[in-house]
Structure formats: structure tokens, C-alpha cells
PDB file of N, CA and C in Angstrom:
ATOM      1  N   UNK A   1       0.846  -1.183   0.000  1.00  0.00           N
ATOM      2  CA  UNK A   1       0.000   0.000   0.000  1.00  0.00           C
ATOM      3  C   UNK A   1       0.889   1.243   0.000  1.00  0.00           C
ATOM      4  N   UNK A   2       0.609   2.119  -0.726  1.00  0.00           N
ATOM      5  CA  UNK A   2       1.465   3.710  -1.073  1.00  0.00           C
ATOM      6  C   UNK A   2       0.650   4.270  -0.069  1.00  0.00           C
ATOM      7  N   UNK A   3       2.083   5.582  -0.048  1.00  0.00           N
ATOM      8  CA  UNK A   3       1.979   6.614   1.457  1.00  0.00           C
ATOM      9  C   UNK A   3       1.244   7.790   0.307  1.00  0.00           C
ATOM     10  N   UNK A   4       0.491   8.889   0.614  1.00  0.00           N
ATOM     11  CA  UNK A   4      -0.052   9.659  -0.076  1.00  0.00           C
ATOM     12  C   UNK A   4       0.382  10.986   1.285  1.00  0.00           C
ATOM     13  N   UNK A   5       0.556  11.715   0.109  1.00  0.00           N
ATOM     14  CA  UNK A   5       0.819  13.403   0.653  1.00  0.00           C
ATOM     15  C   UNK A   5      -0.217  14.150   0.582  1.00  0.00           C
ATOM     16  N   UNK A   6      -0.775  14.619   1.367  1.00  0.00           N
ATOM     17  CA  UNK A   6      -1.608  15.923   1.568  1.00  0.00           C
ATOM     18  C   UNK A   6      -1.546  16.753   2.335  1.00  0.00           C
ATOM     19  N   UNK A   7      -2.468  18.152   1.610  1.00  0.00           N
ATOM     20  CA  UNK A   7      -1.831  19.491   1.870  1.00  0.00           C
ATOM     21  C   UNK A   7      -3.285  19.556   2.348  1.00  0.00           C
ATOM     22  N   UNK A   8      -3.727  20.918   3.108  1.00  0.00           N
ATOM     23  CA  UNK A   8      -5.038  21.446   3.721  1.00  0.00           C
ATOM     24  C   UNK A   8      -4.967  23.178   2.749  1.00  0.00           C
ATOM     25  N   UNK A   9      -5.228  23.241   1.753  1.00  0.00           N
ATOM     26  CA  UNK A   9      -5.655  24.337   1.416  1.00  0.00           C
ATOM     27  C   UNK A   9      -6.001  25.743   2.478  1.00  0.00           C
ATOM     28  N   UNK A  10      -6.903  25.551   3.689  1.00  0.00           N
ATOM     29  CA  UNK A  10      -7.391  26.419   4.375  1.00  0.00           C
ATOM     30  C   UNK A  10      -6.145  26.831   5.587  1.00  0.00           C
ATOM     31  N   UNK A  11      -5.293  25.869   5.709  1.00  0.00           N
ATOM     32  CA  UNK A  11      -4.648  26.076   7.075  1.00  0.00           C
ATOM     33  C   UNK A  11      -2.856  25.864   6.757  1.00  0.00           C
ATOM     34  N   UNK A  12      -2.686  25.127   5.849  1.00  0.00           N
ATOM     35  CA  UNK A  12      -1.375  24.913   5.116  1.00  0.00           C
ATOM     36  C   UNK A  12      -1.094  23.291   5.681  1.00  0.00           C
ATOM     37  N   UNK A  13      -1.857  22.683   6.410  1.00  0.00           N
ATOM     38  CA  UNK A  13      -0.842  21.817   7.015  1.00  0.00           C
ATOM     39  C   UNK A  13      -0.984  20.536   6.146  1.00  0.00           C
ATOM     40  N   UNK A  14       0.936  19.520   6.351  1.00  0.00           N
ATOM     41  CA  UNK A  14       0.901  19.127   5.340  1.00  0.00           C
ATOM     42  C   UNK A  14       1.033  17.667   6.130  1.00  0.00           C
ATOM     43  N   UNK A  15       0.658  16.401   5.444  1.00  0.00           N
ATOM     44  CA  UNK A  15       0.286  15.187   6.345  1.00  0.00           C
ATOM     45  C   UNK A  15       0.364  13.916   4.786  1.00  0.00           C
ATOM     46  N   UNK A  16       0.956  12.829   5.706  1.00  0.00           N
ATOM     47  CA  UNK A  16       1.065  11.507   4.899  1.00  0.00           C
ATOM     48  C   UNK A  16       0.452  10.821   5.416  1.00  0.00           C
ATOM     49  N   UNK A  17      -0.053   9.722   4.438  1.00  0.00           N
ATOM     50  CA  UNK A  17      -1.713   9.024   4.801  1.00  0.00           C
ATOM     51  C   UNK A  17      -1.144   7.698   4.259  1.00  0.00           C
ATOM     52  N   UNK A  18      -1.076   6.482   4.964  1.00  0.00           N
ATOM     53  CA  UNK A  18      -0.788   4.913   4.267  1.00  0.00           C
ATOM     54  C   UNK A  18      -2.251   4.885   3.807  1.00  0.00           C
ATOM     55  N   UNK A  19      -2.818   4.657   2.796  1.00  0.00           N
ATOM     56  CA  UNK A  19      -4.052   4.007   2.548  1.00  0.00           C
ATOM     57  C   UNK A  19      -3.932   3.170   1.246  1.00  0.00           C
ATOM     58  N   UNK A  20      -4.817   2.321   0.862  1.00  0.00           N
ATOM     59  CA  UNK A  20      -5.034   1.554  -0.316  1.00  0.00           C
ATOM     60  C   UNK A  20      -5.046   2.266  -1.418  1.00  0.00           C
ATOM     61  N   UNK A  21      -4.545   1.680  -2.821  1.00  0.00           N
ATOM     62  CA  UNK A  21      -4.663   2.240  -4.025  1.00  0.00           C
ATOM     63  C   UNK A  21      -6.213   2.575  -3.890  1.00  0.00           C
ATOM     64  N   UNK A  22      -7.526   1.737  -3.716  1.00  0.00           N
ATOM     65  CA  UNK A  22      -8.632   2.080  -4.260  1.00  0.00           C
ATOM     66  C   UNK A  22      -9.537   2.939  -3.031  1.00  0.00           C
ATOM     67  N   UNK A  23      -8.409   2.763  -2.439  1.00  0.00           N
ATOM     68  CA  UNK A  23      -9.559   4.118  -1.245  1.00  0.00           C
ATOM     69  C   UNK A  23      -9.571   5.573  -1.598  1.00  0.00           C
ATOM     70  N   UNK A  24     -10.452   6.372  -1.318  1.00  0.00           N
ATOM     71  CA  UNK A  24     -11.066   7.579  -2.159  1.00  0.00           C
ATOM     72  C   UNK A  24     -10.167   8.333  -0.562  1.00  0.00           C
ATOM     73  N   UNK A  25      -9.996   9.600  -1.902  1.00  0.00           N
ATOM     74  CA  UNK A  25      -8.560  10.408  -1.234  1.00  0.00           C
ATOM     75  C   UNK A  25      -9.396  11.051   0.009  1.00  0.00           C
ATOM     76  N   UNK A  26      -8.617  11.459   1.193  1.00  0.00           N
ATOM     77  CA  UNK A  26      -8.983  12.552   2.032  1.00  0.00           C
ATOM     78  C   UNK A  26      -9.352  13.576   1.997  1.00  0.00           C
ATOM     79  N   UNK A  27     -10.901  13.952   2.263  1.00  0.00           N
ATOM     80  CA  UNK A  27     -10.919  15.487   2.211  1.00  0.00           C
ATOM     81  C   UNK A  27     -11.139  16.364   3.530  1.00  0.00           C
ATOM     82  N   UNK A  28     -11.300  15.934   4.571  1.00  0.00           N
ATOM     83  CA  UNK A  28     -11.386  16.409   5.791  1.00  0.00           C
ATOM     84  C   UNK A  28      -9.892  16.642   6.604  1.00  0.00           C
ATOM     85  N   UNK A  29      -9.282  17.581   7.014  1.00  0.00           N
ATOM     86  CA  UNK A  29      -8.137  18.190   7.560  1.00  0.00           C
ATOM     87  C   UNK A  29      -8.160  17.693   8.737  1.00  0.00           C
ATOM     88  N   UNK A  30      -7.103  16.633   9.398  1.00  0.00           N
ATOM     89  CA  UNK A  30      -7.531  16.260  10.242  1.00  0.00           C
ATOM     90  C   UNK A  30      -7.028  17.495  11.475  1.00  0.00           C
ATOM     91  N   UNK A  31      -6.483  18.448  11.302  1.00  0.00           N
ATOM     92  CA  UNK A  31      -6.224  19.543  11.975  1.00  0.00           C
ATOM     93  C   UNK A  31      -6.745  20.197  12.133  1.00  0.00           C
ATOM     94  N   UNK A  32      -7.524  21.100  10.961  1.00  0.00           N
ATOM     95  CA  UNK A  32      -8.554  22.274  11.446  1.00  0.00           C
ATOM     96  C   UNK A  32     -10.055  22.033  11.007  1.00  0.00           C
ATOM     97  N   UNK A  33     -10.213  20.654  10.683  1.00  0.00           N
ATOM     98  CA  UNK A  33     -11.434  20.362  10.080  1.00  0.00           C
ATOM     99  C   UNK A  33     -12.517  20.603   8.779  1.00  0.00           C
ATOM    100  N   UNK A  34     -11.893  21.726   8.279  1.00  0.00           N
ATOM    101  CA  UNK A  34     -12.503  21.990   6.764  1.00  0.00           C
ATOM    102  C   UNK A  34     -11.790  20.766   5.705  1.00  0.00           C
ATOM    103  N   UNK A  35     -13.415  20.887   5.436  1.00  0.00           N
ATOM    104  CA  UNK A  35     -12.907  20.126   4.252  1.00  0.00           C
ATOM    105  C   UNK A  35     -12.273  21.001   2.572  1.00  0.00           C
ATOM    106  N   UNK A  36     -10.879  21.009   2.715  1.00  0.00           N
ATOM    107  CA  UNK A  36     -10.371  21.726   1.549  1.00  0.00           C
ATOM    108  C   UNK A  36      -8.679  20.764   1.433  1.00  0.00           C
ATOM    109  N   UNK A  37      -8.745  19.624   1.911  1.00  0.00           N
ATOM    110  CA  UNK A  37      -7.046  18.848   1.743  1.00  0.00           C
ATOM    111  C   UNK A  37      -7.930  18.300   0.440  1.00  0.00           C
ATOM    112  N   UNK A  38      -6.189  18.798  -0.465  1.00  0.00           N
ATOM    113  CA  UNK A  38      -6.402  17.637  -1.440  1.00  0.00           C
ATOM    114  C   UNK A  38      -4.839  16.708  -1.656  1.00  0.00           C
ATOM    115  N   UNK A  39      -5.088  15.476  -2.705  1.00  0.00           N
ATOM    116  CA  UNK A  39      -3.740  14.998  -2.499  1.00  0.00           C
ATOM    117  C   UNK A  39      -2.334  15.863  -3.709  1.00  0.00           C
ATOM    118  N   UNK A  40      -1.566  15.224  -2.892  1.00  0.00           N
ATOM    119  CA  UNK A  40      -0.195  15.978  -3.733  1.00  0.00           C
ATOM    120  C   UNK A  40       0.031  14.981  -4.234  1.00  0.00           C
ATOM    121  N   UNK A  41       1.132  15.128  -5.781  1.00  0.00           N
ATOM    122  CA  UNK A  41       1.393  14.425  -6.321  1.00  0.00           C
ATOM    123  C   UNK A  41       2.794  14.189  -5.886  1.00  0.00           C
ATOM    124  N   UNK A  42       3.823  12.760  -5.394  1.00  0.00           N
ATOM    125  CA  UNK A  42       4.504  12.794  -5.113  1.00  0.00           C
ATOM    126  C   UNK A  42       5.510  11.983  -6.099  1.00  0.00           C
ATOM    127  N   UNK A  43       6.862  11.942  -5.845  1.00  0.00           N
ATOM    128  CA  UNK A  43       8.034  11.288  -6.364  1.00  0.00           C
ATOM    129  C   UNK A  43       7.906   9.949  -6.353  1.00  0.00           C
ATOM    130  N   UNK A  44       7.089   9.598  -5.159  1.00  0.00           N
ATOM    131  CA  UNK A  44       7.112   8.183  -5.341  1.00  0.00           C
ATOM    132  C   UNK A  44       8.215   7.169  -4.615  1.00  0.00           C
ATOM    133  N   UNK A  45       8.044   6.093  -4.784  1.00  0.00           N
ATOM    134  CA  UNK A  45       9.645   5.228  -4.398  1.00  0.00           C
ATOM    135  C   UNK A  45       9.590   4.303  -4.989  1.00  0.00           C
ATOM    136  N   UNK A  46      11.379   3.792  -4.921  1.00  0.00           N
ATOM    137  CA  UNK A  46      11.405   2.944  -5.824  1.00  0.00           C
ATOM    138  C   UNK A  46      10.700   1.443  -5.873  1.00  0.00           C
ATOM    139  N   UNK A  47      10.240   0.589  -6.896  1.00  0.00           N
ATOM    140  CA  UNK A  47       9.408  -1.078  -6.453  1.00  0.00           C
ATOM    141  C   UNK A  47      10.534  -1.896  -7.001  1.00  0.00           C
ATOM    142  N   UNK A  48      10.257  -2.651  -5.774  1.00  0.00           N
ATOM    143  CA  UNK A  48      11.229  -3.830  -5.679  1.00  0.00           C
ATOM    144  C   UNK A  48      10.252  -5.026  -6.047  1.00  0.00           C
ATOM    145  N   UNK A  49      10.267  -5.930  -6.836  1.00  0.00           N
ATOM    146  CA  UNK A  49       9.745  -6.667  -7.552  1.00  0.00           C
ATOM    147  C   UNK A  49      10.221  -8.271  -6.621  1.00  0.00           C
ATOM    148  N   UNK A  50       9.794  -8.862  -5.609  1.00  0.00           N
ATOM    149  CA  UNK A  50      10.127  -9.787  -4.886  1.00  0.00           C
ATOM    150  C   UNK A  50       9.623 -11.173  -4.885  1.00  0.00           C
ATOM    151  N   UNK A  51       9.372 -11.994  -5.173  1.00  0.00           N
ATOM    152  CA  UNK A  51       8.792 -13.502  -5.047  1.00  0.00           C
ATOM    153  C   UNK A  51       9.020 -14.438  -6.421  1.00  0.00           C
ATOM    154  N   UNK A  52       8.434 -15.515  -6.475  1.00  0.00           N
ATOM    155  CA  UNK A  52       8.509 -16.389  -7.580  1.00  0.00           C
ATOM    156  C   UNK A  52       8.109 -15.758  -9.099  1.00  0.00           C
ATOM    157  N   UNK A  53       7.486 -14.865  -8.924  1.00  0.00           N
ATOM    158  CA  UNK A  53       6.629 -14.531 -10.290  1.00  0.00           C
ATOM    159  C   UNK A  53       7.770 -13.810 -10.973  1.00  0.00           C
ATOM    160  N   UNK A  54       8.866 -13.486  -9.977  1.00  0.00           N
ATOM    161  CA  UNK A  54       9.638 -12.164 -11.176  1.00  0.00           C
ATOM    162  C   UNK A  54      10.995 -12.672 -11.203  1.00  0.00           C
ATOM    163  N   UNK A  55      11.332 -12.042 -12.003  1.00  0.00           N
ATOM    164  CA  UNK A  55      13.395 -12.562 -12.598  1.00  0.00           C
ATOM    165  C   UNK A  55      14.127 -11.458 -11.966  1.00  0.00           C
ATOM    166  N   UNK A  56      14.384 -11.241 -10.943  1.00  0.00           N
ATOM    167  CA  UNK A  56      15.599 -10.378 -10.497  1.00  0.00           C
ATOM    168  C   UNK A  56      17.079 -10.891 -10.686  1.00  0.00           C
ATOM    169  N   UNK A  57      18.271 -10.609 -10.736  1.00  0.00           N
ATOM    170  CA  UNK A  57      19.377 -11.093 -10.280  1.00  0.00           C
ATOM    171  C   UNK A  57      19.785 -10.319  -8.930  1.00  0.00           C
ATOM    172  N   UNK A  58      18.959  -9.350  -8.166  1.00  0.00           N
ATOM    173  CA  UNK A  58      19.532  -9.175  -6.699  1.00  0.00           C
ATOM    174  C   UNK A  58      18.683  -9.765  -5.990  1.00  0.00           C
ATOM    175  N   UNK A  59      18.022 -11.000  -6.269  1.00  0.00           N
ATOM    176  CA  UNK A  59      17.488 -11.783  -5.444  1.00  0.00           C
ATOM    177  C   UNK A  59      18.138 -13.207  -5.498  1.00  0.00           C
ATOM    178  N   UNK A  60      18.964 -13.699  -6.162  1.00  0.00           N
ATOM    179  CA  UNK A  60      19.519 -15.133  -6.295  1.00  0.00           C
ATOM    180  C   UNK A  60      20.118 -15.176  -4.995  1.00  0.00           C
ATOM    181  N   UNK A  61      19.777 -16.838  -4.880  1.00  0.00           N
ATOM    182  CA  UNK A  61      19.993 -17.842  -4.394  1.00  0.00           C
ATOM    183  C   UNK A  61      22.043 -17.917  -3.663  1.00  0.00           C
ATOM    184  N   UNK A  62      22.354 -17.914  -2.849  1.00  0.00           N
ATOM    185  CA  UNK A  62      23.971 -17.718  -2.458  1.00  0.00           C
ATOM    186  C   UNK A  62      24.355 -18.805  -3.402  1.00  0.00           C
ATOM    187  N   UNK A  63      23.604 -20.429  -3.454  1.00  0.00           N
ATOM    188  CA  UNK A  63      24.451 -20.781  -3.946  1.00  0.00           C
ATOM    189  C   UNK A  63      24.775 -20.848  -5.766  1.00  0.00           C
ATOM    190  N   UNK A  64      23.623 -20.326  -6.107  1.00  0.00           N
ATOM    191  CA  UNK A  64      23.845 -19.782  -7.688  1.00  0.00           C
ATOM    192  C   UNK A  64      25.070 -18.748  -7.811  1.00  0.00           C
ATOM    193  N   UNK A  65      24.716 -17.775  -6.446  1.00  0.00           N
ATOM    194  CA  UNK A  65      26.149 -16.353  -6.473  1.00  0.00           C
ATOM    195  C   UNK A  65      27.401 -17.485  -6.428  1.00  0.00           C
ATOM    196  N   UNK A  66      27.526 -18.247  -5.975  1.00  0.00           N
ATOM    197  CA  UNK A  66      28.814 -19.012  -5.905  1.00  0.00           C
ATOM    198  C   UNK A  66      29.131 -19.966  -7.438  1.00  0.00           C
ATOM    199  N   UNK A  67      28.000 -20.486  -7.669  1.00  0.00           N
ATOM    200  CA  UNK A  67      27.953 -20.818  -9.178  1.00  0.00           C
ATOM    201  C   UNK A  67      28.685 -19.993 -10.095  1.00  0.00           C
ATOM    202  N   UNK A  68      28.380 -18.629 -10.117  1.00  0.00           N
ATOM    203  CA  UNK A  68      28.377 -17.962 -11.481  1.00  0.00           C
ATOM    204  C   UNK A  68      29.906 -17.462 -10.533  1.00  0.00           C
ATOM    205  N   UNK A  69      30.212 -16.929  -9.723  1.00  0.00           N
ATOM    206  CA  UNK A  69      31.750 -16.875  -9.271  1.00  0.00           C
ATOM    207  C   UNK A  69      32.462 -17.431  -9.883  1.00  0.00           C
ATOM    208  N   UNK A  70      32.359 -18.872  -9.309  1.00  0.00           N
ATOM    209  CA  UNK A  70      33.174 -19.638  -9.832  1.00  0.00           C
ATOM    210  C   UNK A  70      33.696 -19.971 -11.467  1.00  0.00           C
ATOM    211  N   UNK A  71      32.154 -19.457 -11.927  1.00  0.00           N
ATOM    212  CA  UNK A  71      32.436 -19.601 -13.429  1.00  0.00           C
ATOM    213  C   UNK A  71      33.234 -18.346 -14.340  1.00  0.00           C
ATOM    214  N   UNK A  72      33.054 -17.386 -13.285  1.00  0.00           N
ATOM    215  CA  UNK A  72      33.687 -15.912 -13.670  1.00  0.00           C
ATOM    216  C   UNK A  72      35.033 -16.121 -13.604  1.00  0.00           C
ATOM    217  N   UNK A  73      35.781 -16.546 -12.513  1.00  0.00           N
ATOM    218  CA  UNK A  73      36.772 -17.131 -12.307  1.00  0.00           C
ATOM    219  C   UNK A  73      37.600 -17.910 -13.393  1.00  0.00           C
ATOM    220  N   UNK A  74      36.565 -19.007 -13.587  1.00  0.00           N
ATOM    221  CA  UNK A  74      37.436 -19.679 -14.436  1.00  0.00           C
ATOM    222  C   UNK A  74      37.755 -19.528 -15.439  1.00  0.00           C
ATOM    223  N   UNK A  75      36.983 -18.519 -16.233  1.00  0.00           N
ATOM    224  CA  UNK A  75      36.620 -18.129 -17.679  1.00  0.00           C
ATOM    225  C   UNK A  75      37.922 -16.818 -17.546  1.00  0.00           C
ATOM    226  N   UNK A  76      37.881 -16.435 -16.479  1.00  0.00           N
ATOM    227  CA  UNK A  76      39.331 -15.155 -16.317  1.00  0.00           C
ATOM    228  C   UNK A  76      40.622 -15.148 -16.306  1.00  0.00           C
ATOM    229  N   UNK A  77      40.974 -17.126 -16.121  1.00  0.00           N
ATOM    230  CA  UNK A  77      41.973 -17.855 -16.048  1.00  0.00           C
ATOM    231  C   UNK A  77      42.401 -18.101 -17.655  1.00  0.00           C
ATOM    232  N   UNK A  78      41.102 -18.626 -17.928  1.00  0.00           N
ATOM    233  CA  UNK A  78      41.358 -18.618 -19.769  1.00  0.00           C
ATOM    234  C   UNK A  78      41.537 -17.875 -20.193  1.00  0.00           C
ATOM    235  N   UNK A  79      41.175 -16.355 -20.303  1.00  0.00           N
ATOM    236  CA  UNK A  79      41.601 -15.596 -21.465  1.00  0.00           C
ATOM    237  C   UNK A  79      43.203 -15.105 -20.783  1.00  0.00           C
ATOM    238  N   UNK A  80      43.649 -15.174 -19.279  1.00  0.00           N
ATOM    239  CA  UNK A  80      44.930 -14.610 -18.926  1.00  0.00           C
ATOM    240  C   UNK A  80      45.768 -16.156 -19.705  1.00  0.00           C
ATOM    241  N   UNK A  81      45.526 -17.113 -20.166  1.00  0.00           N
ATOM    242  CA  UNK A  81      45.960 -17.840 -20.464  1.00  0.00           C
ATOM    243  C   UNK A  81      46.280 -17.772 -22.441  1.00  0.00           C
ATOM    244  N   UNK A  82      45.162 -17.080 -22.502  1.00  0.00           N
ATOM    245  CA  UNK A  82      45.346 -16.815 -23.936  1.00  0.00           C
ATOM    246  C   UNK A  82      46.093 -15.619 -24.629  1.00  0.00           C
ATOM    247  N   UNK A  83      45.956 -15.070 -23.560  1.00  0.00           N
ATOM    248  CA  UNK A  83      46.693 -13.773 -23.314  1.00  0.00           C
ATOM    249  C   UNK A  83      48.233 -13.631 -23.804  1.00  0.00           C
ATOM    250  N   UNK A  84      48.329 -14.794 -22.699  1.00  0.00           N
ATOM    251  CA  UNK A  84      49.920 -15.140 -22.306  1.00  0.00           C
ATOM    252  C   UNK A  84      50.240 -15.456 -24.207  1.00  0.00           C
ATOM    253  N   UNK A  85      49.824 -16.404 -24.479  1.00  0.00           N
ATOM    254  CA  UNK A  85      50.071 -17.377 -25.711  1.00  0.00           C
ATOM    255  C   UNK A  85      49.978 -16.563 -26.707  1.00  0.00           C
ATOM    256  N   UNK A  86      49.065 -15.358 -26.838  1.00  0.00           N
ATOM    257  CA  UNK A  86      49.445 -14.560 -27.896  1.00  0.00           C
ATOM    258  C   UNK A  86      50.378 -13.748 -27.528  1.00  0.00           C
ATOM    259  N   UNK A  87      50.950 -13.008 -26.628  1.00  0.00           N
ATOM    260  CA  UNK A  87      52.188 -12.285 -26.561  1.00  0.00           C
ATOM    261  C   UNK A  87      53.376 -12.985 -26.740  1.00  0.00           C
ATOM    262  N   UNK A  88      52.960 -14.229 -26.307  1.00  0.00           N
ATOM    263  CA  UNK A  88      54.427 -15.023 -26.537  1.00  0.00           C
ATOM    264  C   UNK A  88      54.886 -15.075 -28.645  1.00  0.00           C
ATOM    265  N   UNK A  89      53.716 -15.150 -28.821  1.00  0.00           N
ATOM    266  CA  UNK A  89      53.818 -15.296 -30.378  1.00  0.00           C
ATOM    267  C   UNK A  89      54.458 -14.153 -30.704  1.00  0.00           C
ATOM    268  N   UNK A  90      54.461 -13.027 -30.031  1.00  0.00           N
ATOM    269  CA  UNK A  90      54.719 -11.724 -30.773  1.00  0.00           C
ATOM    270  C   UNK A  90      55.703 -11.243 -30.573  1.00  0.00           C
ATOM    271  N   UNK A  91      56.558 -12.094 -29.324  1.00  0.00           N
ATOM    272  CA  UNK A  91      57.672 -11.364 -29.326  1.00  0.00           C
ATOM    273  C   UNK A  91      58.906 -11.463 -30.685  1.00  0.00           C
ATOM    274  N   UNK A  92      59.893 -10.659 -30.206  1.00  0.00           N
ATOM    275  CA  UNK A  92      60.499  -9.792 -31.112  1.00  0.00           C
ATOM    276  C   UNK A  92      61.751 -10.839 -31.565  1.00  0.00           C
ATOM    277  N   UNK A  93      61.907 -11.443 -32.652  1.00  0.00           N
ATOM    278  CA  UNK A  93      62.727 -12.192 -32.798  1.00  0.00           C
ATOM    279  C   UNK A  93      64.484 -11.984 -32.331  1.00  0.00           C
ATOM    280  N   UNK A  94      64.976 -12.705 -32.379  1.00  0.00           N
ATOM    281  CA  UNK A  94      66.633 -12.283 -32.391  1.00  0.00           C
ATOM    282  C   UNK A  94      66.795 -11.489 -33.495  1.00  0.00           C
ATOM    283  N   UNK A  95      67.966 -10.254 -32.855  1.00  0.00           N
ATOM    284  CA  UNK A  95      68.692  -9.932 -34.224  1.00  0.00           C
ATOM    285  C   UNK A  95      69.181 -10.301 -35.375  1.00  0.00           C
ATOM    286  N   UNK A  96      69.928 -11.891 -35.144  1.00  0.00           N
ATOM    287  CA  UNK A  96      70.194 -12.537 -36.156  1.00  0.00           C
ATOM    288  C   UNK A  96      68.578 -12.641 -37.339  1.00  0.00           C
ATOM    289  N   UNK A  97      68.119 -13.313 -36.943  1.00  0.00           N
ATOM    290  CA  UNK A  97      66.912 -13.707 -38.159  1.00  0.00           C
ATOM    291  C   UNK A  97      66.135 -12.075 -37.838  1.00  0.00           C
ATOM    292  N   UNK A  98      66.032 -11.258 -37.254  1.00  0.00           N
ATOM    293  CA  UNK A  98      65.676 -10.101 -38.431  1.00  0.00           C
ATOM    294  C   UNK A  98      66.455  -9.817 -39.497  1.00  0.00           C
ATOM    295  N   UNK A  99      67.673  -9.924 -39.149  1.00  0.00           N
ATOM    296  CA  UNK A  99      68.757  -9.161 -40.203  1.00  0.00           C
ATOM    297  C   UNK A  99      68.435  -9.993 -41.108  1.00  0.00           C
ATOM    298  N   UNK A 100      68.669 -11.256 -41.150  1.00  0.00           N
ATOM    299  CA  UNK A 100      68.391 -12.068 -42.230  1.00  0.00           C
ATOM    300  C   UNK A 100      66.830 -12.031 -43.114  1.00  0.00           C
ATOM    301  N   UNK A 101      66.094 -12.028 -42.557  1.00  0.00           N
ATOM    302  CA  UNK A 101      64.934 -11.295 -43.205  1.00  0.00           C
ATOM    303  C   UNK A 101      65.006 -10.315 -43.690  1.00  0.00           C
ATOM    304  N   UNK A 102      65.345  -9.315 -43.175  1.00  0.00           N
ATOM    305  CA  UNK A 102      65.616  -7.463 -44.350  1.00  0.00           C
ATOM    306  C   UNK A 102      66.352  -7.792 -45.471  1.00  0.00           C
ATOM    307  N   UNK A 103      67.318  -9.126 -44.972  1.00  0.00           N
ATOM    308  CA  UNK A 103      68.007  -9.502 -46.225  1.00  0.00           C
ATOM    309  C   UNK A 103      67.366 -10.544 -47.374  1.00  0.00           C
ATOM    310  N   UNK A 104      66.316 -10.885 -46.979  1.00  0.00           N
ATOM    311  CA  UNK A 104      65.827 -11.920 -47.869  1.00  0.00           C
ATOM    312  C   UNK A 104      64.678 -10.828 -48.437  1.00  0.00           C
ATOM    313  N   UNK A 105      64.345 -10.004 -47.464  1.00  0.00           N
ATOM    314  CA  UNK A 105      63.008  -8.919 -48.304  1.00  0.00           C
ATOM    315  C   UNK A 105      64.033  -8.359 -49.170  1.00  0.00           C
ATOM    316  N   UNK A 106      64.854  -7.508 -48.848  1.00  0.00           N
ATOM    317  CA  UNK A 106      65.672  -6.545 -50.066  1.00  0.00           C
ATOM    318  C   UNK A 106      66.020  -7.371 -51.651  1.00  0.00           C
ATOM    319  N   UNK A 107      66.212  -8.969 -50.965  1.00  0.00           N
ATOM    320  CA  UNK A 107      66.812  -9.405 -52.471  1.00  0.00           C
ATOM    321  C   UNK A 107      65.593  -9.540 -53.352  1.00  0.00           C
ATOM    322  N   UNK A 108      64.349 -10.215 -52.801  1.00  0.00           N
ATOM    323  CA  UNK A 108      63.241 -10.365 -53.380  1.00  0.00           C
ATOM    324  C   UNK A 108      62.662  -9.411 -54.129  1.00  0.00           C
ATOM    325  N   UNK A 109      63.211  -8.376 -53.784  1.00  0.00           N
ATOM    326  CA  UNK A 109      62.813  -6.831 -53.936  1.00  0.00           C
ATOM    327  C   UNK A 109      63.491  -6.556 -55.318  1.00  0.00           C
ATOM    328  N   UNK A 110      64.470  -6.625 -55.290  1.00  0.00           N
ATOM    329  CA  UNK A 110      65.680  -6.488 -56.223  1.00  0.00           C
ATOM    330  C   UNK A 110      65.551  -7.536 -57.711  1.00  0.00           C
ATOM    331  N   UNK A 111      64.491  -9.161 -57.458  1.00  0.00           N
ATOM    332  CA  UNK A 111      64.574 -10.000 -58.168  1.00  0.00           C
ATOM    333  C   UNK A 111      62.997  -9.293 -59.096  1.00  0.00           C
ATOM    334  N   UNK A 112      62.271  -8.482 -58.496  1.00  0.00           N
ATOM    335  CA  UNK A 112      61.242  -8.707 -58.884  1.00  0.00           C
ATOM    336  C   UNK A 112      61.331  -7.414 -59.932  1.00  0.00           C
TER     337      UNK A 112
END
């Protein structure tokens, strides 16, 4: 059930009411007794969506949170693993076989 804000037109005073969506708003001030409160429109708060009917992920289960951990984990191991294996590919050869390469590009160069 929502909190509702009302104001008293005649007297200023301002008051929150728990009542049901389908109950008919307040018009009697419970302060100075004229009837002139009407409701305010408020901001509201936020709905938290809780039980079987709905799909949250800040409602799972600890041991699903430990599930998907673990799987985060392991999947973080693989790519630092793939990681590794492509830098290793890339490193920078010896001087010897570059030189020898500039020398096999230049002649190719020269044949063509």
C-alpha cells in the first residue's frame, strides 16, 4: 500500500496518509477540520519486484552467487591464459633472423 501526501488548502498543514490504491482520497483536515485537503502528487519510491513470479538477479539464491563466481573465475583464467600465448607469439625475434629477413626482403625486392 502507497503513502499519499496531503496538503489542507485552508490552514497549510501538510500530512502523509498509508491508505489503499482504491480508497477515495482525504478530504477532511484532520487539523482544522474543513474540508479543503487535497492529495499531492509525489516522487514516489522505488518497487522492488520480490517472489517467484519475477526474474531479479539481486534476489539469487547464495548458492547460484557461488555458481556464477566460480564460473567468472574460471573463464578469467582462460583468457589470462590466452593472453599469455598470444604475446608469446609476438615477441620480437633475435637480431640474427631479423637481419636475415631485411636480407631476404631486399633481395626479393631487387629480383622482382
Amino acid at each position: 500500500m502507497p503513502t499519499y501526501e496531503y496538503t489542507c488548502e485552508s490552514c497549510g498543514y501538510e500530512f502523509e496518509q498509508f491508505q489503499s490504491i482504491t480508497a477515495k482520497p482525504i478530504r477532511k483536515c484532520p487539523k482544522c477540520g474543513n474540508v479543503s485537503v487535497r492529495r499531492l502528487i509525489g516522487v514516489g519510491a522505488g518497487v522492488i519486484f520480490k517472489g517467484p513470479g519475477f526474474y531479479a538477479t539481486d534476489y539469487r539464491t547464495e548458492s547460484y552467487k557461488k555458481a556464477a563466481e566460480k564460473e567468472k573465475s574460471t573463464s578469467s583464467k582462460e583468457t589470462e591464459k590466452k593472453e599469455s600465448k598470444s604475446n608469446s607469439s609476438r615477441r620480437m625475434p633475435p637480431p640474427e633472423q631479423s637481419e636475415k629477413a631485411e636480407r631476404d626482403t631486399k633481395d626479393k625486392k631487387k629480383s622482382a
